[in-house]
Protein backbone atom coordinates (compact mmCIF):
# COMPACT_ATOMS: atom_id res chain seq x y z
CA UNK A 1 -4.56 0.88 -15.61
CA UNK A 2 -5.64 -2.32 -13.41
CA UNK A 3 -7.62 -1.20 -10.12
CA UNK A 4 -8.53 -4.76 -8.95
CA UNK A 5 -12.58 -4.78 -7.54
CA UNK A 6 -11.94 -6.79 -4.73
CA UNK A 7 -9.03 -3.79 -2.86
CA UNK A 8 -10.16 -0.62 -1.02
CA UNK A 9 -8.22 2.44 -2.11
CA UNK A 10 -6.91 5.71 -0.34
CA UNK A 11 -6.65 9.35 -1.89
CA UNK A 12 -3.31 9.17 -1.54
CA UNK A 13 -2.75 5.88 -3.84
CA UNK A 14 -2.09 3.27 -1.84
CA UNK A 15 -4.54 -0.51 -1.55
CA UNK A 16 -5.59 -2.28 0.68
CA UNK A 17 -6.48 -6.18 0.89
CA UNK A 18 -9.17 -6.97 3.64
CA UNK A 19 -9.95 -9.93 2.05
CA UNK A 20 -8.49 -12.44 5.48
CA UNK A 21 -9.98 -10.98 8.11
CA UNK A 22 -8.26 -9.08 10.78
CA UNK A 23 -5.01 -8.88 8.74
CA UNK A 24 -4.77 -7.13 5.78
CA UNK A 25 -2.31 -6.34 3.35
CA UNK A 26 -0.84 -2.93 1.57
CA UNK A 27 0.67 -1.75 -1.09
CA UNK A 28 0.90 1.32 -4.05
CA UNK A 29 -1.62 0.53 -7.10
CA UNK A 30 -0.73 0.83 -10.38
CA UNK A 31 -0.94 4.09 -11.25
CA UNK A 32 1.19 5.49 -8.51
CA UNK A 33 3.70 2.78 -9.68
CA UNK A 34 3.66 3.74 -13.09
CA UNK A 35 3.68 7.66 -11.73
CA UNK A 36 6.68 7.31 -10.06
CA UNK A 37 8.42 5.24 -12.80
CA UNK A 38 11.37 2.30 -11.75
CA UNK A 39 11.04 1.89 -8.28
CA UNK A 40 14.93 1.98 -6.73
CA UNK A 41 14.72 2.02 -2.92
CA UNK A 42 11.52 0.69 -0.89
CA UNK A 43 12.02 2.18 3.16
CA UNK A 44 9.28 -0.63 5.13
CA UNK A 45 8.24 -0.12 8.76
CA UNK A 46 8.84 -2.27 11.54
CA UNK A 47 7.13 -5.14 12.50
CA UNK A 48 5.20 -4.45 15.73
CA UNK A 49 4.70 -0.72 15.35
CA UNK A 50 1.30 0.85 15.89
CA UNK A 51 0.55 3.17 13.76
CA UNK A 52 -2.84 5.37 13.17
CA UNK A 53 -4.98 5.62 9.71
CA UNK A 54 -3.35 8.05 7.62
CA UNK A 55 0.10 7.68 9.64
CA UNK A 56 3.58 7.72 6.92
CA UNK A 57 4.96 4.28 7.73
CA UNK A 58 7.25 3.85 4.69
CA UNK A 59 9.31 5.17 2.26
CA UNK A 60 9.25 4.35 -1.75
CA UNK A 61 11.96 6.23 -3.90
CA UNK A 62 12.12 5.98 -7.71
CA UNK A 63 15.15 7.82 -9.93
CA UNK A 64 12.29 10.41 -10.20
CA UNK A 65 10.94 11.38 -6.92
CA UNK A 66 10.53 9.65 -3.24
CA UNK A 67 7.06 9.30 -1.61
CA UNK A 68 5.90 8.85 1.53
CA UNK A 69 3.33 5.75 1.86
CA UNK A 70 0.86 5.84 4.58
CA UNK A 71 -0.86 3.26 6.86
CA UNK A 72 -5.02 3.20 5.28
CA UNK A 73 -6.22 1.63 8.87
CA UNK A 74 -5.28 2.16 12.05
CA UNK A 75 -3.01 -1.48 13.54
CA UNK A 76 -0.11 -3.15 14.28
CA UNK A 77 2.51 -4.08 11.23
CA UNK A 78 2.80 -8.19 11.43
CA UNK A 79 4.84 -8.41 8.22
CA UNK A 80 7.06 -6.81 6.21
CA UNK A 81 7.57 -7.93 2.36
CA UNK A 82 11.23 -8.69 2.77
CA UNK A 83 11.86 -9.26 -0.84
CA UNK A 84 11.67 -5.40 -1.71
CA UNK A 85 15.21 -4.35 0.02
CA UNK A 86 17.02 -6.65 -2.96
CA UNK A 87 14.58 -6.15 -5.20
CA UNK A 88 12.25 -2.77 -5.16
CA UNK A 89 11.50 -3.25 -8.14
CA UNK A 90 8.85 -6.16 -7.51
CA UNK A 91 6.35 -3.34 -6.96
CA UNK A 92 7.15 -2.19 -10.18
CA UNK A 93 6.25 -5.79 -12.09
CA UNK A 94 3.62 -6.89 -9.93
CA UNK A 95 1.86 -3.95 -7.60
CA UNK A 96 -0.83 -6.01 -6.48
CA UNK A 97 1.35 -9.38 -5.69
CA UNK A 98 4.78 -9.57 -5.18
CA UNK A 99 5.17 -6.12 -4.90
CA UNK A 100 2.88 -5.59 -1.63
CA UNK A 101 4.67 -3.41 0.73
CA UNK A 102 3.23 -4.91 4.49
CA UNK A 103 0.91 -6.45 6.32
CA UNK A 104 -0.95 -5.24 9.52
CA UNK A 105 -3.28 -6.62 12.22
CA UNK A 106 -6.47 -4.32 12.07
CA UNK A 107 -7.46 -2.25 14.81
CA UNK A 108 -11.00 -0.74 13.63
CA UNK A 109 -12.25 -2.49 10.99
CA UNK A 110 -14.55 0.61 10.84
CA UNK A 111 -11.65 2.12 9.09
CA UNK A 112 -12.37 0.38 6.13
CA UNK A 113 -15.63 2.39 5.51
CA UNK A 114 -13.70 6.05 4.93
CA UNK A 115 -11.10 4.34 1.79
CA UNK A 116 -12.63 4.08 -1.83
CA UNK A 117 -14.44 1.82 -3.50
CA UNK A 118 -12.47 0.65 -7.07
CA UNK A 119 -15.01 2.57 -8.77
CA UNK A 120 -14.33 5.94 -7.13
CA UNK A 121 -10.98 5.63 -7.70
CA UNK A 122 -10.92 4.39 -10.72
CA UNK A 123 -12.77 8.15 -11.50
CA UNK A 124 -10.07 9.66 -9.00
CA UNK A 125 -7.28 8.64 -11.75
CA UNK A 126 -8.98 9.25 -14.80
């Protein structure tokens, strides 16, 4: 199972890149991809909506179950991985590249302290 040591990590599966400043970027780890099996449909939020830490702002459906994916800081959504409505699958092949889900402008970067280290999650999955 990759859990990359430079993302943050919620309870809930989901990573977070804080690595350029103000914006960061999300997406499902590995494990939740590989939960969830082929990834068919990927539902992304809109560009410009606020939404609050823990907030559902999209939508990933498999052939074996849909999940809701929620926002790990509170911000604004600036992008939107465009790639995933032809090809869902990208989160699939690459969960920590390709396959990000979106992007958002930070609000608090105080947020950042409550998600988990790669460590504790790493024990969360095993």
């Amino acid at each position: 199972m990759n859990v990359p040591d430079h993302l943050k990590y919620t309870e809930s599966h989901e990573w977070i890149n804080a690595d350029n400043g103000e914006i960061v970027t999300v997406g499902i780890t590995d494990y939740a991809q590989l939960e969830m099996t082929e990834l068919v449909y990927v539902e992304l939020p809109e560009v410009g909506r606020s939404v609050g830490q823990g907030e559902d702002v999209a939508v990933v459906e498999s052939v074996k179950s849909a999940s809701d994916i929620y926002a790990p800081v509170a911000g604004e959504i600036v992008e939107v991985n465009e790639g995933l409505a032809d090809n869902p699958s990208l989160v699939n092949e690459s969960p920590f590249d390709n396959g990000w889900l979106f992007k958002l402008k930070i609000e608090n970067t105080g947020d950042l302290d409550a998600l988990l280290a790669p460590n504790a999650y790493k024990e969360k999955i095993s």
